[in-house]
PDB file of N, CA and C in Angstrom:
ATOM      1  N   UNK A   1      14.852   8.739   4.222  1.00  0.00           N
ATOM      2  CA  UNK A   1      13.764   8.256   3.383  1.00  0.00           C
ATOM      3  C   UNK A   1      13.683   9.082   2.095  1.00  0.00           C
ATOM      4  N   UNK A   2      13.309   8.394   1.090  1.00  0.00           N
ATOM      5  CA  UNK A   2      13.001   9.133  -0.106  1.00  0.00           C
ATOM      6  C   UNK A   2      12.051   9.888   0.056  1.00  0.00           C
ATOM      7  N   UNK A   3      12.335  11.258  -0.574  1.00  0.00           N
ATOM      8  CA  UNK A   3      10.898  12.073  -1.140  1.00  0.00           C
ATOM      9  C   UNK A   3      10.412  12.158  -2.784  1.00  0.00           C
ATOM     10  N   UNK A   4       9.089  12.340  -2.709  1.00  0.00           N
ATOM     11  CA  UNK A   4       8.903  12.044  -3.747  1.00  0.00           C
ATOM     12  C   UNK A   4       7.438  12.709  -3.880  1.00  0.00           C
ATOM     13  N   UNK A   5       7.119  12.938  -5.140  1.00  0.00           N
ATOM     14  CA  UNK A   5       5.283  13.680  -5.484  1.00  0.00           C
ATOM     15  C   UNK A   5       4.477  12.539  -4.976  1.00  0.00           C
ATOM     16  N   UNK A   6       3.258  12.254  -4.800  1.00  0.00           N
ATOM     17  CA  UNK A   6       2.727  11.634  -4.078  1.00  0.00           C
ATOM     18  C   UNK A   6       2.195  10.646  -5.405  1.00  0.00           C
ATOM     19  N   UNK A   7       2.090  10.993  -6.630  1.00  0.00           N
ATOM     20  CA  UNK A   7       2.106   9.656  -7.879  1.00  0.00           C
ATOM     21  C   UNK A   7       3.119   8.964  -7.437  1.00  0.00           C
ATOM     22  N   UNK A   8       3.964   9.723  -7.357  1.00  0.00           N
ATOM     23  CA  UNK A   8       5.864   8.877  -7.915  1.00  0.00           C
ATOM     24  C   UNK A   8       5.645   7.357  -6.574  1.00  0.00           C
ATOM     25  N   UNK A   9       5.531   8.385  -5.230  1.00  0.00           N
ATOM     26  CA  UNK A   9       5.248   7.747  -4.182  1.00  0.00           C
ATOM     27  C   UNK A   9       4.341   6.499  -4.477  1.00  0.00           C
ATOM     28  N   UNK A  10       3.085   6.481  -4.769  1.00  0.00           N
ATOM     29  CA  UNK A  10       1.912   5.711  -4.642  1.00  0.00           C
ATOM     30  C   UNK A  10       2.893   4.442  -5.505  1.00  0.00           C
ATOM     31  N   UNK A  11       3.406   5.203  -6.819  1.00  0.00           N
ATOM     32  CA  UNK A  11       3.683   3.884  -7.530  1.00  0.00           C
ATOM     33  C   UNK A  11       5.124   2.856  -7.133  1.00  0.00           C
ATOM     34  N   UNK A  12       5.617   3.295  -6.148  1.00  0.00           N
ATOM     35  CA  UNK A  12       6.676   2.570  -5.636  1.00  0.00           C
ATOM     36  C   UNK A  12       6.641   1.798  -4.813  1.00  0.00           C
ATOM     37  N   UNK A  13       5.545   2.305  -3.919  1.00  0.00           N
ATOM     38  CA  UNK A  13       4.819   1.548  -2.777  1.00  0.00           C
ATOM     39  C   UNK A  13       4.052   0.330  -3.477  1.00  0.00           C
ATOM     40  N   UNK A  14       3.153   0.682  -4.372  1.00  0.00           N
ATOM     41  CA  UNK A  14       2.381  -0.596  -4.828  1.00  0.00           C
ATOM     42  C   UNK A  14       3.935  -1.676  -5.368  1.00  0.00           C
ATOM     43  N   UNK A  15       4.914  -1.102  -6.165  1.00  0.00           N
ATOM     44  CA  UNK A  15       5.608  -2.349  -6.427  1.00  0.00           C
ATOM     45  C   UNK A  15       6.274  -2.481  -5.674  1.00  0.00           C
ATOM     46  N   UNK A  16       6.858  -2.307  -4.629  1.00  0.00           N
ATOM     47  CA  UNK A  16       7.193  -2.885  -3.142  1.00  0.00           C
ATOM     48  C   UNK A  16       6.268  -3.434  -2.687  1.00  0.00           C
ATOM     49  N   UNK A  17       5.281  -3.346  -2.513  1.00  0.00           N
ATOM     50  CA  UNK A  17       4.394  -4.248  -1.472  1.00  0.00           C
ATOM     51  C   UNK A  17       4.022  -5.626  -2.529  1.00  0.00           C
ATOM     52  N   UNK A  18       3.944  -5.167  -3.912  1.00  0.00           N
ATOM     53  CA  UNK A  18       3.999  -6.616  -4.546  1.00  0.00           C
ATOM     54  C   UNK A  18       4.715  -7.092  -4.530  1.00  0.00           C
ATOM     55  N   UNK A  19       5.816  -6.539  -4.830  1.00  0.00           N
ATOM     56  CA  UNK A  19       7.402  -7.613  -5.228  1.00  0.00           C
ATOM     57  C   UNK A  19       7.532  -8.533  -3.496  1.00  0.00           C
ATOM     58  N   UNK A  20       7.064  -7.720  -2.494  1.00  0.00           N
ATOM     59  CA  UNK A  20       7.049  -8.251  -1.219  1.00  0.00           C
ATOM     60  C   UNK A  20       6.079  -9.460  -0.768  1.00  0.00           C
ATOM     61  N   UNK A  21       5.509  -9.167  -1.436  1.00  0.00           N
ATOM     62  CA  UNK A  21       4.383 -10.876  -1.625  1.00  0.00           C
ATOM     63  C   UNK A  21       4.238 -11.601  -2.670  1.00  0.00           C
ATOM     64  N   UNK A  22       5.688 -11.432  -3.435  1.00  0.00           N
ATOM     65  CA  UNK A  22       5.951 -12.484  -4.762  1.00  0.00           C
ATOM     66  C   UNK A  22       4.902 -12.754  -5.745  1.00  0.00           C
ATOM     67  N   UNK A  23       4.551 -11.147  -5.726  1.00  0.00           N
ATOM     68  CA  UNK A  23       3.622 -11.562  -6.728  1.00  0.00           C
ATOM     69  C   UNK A  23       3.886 -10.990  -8.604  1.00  0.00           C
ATOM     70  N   UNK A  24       3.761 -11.656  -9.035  1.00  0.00           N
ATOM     71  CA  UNK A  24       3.661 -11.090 -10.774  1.00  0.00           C
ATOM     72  C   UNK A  24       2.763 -10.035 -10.948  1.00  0.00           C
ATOM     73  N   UNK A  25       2.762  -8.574 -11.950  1.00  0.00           N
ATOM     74  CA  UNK A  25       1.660  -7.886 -12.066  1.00  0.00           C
ATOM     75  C   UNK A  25       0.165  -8.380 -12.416  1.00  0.00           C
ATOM     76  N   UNK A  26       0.777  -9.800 -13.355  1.00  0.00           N
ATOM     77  CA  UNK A  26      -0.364 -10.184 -13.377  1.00  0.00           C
ATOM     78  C   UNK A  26      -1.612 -11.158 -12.651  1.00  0.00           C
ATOM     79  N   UNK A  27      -0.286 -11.324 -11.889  1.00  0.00           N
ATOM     80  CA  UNK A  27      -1.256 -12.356 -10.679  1.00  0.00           C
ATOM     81  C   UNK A  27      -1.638 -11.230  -9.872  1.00  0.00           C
ATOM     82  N   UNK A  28      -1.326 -10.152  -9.228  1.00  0.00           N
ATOM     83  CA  UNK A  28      -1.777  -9.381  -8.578  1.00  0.00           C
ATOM     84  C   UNK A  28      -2.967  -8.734  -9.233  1.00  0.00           C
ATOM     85  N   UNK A  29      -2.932  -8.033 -10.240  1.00  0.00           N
ATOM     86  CA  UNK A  29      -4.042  -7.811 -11.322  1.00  0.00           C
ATOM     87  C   UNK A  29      -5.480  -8.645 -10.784  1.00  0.00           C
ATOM     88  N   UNK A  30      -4.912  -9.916 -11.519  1.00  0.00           N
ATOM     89  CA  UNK A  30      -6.360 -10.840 -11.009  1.00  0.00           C
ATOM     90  C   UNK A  30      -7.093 -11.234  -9.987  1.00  0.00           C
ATOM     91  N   UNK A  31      -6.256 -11.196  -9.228  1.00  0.00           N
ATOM     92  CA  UNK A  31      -6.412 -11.358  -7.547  1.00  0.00           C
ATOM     93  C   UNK A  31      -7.336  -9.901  -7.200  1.00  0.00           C
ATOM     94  N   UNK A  32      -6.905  -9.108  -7.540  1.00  0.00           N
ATOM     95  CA  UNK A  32      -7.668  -7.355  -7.599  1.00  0.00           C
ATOM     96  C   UNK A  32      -8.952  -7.406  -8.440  1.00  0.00           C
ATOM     97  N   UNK A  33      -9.104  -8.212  -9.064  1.00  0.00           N
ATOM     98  CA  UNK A  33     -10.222  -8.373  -9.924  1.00  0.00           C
ATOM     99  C   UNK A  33     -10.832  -8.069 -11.124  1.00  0.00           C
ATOM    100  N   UNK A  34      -9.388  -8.134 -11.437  1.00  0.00           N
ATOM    101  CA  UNK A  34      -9.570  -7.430 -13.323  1.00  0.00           C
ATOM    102  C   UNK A  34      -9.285  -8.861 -14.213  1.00  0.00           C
ATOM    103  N   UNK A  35      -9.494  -8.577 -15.086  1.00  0.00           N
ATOM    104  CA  UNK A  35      -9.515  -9.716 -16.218  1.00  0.00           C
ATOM    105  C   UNK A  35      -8.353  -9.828 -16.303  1.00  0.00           C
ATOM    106  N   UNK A  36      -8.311 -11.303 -16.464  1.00  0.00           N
ATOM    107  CA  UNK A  36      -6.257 -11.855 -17.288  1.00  0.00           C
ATOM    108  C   UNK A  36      -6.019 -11.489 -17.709  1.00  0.00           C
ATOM    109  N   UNK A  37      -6.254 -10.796 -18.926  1.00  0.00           N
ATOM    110  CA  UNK A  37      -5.826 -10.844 -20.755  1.00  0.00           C
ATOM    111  C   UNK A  37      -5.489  -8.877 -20.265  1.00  0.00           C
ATOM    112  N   UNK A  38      -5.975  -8.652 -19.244  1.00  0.00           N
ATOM    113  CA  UNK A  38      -5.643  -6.664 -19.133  1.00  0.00           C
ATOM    114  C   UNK A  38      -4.527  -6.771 -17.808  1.00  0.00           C
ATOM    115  N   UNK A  39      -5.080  -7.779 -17.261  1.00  0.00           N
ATOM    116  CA  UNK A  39      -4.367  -7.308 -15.614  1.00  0.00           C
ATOM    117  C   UNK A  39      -2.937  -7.262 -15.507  1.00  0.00           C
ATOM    118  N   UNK A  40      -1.866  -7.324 -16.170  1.00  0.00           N
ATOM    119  CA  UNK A  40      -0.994  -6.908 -16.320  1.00  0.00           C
ATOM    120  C   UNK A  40       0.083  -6.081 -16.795  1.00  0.00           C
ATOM    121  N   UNK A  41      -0.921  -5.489 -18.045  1.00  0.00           N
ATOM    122  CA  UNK A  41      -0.780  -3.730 -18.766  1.00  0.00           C
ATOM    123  C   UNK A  41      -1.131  -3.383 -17.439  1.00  0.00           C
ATOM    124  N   UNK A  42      -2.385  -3.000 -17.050  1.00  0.00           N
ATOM    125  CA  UNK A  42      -2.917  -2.698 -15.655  1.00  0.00           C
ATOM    126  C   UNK A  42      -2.063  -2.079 -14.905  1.00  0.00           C
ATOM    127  N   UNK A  43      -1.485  -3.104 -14.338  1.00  0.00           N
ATOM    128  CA  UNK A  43      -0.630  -3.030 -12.761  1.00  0.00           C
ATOM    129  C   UNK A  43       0.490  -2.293 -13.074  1.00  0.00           C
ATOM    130  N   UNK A  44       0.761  -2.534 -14.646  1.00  0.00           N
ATOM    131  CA  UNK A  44       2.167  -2.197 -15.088  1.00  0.00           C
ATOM    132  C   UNK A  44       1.777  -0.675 -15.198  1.00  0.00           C
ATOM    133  N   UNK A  45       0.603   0.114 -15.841  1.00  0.00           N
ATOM    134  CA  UNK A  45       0.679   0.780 -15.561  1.00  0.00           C
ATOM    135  C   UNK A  45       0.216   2.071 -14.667  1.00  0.00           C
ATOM    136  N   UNK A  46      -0.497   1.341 -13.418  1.00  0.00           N
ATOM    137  CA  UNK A  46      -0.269   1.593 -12.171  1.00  0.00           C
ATOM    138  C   UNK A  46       1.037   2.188 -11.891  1.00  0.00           C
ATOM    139  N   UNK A  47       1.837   0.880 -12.020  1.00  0.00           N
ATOM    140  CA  UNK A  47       3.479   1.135 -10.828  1.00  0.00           C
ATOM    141  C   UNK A  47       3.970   2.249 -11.519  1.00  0.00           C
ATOM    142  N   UNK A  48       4.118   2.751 -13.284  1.00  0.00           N
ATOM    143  CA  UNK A  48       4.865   3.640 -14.280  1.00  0.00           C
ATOM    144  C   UNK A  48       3.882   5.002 -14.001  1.00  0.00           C
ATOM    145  N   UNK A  49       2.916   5.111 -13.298  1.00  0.00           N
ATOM    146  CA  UNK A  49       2.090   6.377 -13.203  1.00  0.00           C
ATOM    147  C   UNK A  49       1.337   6.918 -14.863  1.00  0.00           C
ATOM    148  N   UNK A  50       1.297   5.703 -15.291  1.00  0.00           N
ATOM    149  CA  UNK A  50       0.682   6.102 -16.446  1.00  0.00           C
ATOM    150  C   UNK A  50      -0.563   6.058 -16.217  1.00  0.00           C
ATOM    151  N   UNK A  51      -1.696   5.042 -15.423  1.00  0.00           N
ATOM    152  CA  UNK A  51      -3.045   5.489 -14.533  1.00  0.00           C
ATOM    153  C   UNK A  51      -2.780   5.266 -13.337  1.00  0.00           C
ATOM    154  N   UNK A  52      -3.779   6.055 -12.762  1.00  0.00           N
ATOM    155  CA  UNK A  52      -3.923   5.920 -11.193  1.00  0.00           C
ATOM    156  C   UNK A  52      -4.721   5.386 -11.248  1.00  0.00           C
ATOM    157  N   UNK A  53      -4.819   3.978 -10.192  1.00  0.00           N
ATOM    158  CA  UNK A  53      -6.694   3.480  -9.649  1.00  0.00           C
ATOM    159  C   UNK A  53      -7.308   4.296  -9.371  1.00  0.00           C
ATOM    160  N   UNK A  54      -8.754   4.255  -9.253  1.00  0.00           N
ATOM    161  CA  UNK A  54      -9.863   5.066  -8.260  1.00  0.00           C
ATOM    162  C   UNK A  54      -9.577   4.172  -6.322  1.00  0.00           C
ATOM    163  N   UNK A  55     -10.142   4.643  -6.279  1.00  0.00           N
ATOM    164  CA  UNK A  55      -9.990   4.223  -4.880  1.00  0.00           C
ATOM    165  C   UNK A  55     -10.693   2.947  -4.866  1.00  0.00           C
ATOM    166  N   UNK A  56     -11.563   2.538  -5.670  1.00  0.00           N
ATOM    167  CA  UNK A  56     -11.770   1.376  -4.923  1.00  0.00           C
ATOM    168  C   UNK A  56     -11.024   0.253  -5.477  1.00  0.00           C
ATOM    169  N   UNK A  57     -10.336   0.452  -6.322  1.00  0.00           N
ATOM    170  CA  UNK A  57      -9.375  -0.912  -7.359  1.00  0.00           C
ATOM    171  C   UNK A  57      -7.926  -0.452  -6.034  1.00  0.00           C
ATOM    172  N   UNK A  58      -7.732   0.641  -5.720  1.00  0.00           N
ATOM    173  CA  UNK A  58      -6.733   0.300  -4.679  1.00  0.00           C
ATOM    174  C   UNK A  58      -7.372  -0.245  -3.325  1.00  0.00           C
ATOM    175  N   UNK A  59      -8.308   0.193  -2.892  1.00  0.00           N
ATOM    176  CA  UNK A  59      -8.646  -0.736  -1.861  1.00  0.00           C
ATOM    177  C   UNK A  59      -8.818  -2.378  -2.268  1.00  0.00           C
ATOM    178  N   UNK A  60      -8.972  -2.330  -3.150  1.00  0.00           N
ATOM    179  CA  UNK A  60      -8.640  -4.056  -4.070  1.00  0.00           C
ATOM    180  C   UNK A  60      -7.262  -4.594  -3.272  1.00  0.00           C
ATOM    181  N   UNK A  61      -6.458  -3.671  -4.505  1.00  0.00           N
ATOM    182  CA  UNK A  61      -5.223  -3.883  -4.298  1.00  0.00           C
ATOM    183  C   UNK A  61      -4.547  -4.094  -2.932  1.00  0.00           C
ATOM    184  N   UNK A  62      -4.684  -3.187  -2.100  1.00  0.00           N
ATOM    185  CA  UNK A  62      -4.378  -3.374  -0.704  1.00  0.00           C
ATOM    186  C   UNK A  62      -5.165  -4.848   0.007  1.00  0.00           C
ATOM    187  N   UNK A  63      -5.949  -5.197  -0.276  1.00  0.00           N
ATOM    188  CA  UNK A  63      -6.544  -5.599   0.458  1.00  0.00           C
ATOM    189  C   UNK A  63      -5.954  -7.030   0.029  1.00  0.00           C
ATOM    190  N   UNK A  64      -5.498  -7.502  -1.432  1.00  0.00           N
ATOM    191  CA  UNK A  64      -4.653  -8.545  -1.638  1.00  0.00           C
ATOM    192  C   UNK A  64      -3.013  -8.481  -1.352  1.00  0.00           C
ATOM    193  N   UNK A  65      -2.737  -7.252  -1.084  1.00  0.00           N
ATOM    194  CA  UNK A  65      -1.275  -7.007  -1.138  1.00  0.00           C
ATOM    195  C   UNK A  65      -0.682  -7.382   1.161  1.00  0.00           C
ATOM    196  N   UNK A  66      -2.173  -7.173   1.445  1.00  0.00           N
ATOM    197  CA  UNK A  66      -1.472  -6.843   3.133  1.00  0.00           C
ATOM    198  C   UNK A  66      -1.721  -6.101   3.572  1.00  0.00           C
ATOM    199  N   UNK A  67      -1.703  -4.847   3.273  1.00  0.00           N
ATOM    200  CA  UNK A  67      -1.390  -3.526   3.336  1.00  0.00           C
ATOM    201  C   UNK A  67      -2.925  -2.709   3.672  1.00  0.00           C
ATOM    202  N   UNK A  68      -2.654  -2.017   4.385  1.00  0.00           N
ATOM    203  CA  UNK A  68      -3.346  -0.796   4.408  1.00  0.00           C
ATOM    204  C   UNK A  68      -3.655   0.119   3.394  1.00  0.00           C
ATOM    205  N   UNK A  69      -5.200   0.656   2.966  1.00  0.00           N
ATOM    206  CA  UNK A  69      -5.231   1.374   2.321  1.00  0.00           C
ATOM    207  C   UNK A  69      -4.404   3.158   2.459  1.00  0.00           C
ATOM    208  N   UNK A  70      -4.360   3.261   3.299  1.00  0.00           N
ATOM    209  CA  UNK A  70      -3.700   4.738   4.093  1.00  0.00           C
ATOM    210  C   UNK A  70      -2.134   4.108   3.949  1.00  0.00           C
ATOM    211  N   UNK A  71      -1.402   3.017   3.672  1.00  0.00           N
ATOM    212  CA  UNK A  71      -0.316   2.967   3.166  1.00  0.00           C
ATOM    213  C   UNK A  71       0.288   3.744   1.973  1.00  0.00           C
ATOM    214  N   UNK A  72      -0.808   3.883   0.666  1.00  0.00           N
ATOM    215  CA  UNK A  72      -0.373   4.490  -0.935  1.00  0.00           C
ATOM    216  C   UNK A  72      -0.745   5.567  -0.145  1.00  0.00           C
ATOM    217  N   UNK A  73      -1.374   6.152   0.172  1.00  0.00           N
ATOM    218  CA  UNK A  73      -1.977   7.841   0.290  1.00  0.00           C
ATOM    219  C   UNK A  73      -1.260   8.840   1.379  1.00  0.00           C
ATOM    220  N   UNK A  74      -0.233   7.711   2.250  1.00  0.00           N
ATOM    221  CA  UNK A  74       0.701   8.626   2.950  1.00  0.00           C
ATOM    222  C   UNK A  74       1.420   9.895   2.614  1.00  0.00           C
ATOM    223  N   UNK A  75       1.348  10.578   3.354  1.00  0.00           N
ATOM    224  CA  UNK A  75       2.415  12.006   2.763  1.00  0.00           C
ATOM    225  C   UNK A  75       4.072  11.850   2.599  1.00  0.00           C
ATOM    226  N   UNK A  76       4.536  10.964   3.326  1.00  0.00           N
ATOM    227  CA  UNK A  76       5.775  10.704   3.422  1.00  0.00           C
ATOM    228  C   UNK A  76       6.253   9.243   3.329  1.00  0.00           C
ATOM    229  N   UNK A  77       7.462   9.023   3.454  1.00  0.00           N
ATOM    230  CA  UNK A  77       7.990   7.361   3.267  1.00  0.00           C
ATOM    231  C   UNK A  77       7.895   6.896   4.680  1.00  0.00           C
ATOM    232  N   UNK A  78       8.405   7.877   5.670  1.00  0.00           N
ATOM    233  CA  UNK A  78       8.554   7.824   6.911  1.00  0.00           C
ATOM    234  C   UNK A  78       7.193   6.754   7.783  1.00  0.00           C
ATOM    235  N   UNK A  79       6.076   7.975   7.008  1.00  0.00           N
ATOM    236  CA  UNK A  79       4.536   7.644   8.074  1.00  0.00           C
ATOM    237  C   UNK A  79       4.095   6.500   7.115  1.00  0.00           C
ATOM    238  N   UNK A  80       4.416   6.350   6.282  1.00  0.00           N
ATOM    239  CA  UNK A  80       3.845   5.018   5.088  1.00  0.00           C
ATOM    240  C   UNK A  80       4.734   4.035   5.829  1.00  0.00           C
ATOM    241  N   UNK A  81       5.799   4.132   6.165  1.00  0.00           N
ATOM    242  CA  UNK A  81       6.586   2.519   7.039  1.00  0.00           C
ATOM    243  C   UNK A  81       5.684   2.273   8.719  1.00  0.00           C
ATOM    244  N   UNK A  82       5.441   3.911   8.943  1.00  0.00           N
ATOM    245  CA  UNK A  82       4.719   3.660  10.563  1.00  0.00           C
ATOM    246  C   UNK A  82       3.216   2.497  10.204  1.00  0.00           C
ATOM    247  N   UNK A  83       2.895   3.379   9.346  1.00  0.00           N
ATOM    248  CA  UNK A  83       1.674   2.692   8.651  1.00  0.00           C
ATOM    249  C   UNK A  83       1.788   0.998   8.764  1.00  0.00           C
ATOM    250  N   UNK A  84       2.622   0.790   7.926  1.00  0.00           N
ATOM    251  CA  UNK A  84       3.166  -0.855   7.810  1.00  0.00           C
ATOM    252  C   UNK A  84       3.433  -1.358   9.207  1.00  0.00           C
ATOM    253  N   UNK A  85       4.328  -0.182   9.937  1.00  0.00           N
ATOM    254  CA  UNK A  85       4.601  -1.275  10.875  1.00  0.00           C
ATOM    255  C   UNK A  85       3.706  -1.633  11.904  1.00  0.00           C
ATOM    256  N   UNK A  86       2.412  -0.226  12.442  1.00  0.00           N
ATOM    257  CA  UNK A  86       1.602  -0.404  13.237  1.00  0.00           C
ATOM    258  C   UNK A  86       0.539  -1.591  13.012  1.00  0.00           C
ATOM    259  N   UNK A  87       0.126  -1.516  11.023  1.00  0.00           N
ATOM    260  CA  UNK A  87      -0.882  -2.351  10.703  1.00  0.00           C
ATOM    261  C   UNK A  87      -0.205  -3.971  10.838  1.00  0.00           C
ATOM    262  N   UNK A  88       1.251  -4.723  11.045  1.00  0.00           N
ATOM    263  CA  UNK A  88       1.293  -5.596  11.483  1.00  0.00           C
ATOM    264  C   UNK A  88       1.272  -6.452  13.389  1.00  0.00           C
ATOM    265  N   UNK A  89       1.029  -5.209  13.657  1.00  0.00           N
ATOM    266  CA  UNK A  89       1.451  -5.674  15.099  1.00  0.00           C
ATOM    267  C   UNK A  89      -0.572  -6.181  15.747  1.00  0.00           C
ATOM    268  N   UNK A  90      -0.273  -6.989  16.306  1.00  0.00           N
ATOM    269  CA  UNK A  90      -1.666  -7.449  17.222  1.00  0.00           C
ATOM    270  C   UNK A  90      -2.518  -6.462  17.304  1.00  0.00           C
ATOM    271  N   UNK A  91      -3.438  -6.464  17.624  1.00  0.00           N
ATOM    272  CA  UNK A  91      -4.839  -5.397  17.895  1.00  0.00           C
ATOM    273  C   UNK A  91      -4.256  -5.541  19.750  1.00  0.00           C
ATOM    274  N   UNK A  92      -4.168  -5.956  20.082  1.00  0.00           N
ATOM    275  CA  UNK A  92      -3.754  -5.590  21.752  1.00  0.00           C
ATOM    276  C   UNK A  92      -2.470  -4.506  21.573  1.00  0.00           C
ATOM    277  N   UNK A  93      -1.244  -5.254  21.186  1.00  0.00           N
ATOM    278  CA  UNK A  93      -0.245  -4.095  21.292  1.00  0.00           C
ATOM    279  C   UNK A  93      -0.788  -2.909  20.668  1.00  0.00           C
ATOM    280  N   UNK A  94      -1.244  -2.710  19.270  1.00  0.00           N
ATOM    281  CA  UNK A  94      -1.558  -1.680  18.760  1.00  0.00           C
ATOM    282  C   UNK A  94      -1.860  -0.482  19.995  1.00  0.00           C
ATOM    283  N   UNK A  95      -3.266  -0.945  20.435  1.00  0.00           N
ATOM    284  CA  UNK A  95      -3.949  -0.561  21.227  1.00  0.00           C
ATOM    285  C   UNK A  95      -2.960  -0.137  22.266  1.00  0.00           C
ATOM    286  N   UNK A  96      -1.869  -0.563  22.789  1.00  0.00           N
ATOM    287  CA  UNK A  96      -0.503  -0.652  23.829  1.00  0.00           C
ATOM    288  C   UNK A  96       0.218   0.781  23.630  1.00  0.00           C
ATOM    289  N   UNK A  97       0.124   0.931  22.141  1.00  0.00           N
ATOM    290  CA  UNK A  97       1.260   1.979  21.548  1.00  0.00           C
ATOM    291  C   UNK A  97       0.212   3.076  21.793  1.00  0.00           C
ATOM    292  N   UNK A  98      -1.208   2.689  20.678  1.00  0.00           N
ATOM    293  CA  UNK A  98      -1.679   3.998  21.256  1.00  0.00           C
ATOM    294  C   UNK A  98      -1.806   4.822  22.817  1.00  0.00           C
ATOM    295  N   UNK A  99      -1.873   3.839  23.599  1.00  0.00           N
ATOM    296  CA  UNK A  99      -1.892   4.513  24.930  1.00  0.00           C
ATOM    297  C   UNK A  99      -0.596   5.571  25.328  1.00  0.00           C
ATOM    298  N   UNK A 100       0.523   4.805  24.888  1.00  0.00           N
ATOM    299  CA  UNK A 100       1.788   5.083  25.246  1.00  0.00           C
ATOM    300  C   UNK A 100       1.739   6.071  24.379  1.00  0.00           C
ATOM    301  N   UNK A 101       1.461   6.303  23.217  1.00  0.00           N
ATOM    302  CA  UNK A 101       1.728   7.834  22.669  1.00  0.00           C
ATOM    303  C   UNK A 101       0.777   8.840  23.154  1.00  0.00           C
ATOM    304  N   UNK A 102      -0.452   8.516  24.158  1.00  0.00           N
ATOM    305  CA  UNK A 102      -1.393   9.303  24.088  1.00  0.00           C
ATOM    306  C   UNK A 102      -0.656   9.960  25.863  1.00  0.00           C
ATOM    307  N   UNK A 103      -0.138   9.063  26.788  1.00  0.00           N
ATOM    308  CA  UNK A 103       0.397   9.519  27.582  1.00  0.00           C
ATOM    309  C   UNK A 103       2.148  10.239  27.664  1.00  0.00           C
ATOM    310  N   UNK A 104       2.336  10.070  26.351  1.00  0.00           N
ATOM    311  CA  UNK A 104       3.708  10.706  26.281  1.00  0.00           C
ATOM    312  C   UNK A 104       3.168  11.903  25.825  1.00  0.00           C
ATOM    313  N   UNK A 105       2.074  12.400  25.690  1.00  0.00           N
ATOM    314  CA  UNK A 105       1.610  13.808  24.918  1.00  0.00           C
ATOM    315  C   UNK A 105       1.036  14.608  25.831  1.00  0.00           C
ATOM    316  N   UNK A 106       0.533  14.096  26.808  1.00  0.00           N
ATOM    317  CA  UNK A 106       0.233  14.847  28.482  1.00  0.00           C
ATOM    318  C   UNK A 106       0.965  15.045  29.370  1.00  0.00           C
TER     319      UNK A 106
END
């Protein structure tokens, strides 16, 4: 997995998880809830680390993208894919794994 500062990180993740739901910066933008005529400087410069959101324009963002907010804020690439992969699986299995890791630790 790549390493990376945790900007560099945040902004690779957001354009992976867009480019992964076909979205344009600027359709994603609007969908997040910023105006047309900005939302695509915006996003653009989101992904280039030229601004960071506050937390709640990424909880925006996540919340149109799929994704988990604790996806951008991961420490690693590694626990940001666990992230992804746990937040797609059922609320039963979830619940399945946690057990199974909680008894592989006793």
């Amino acid at each position: 997995m790549r390493s990376a500062g945790p900007r560099a990180a945040f902004c690779r993740r957001l354009r992976d998880a867009r480019l992964a739901v076909g979205l344009s910066q600027k359709q994603l933008g609007i969908k997040a809830g910023l105006d047309e005529f900005v939302a695509s400087a915006r996003i653009n410069r989101y992904e280039v680390g030229v601004h960071e959101p506050d937390v709640g324009m990424t909880r925006r963002l996540a919340r149109v993208l799929g994704v988990p907010l604790a996806y951008f804020y991961a420490d690693d690439d590694l626990l940001a894919e666990l992230i992804l992969t746990f937040n797609r699986l059922s609320r039963r299995r979830q619940q399945a794994v946690l057990r199974e890791l909680g008894e592989g630790g006793t």
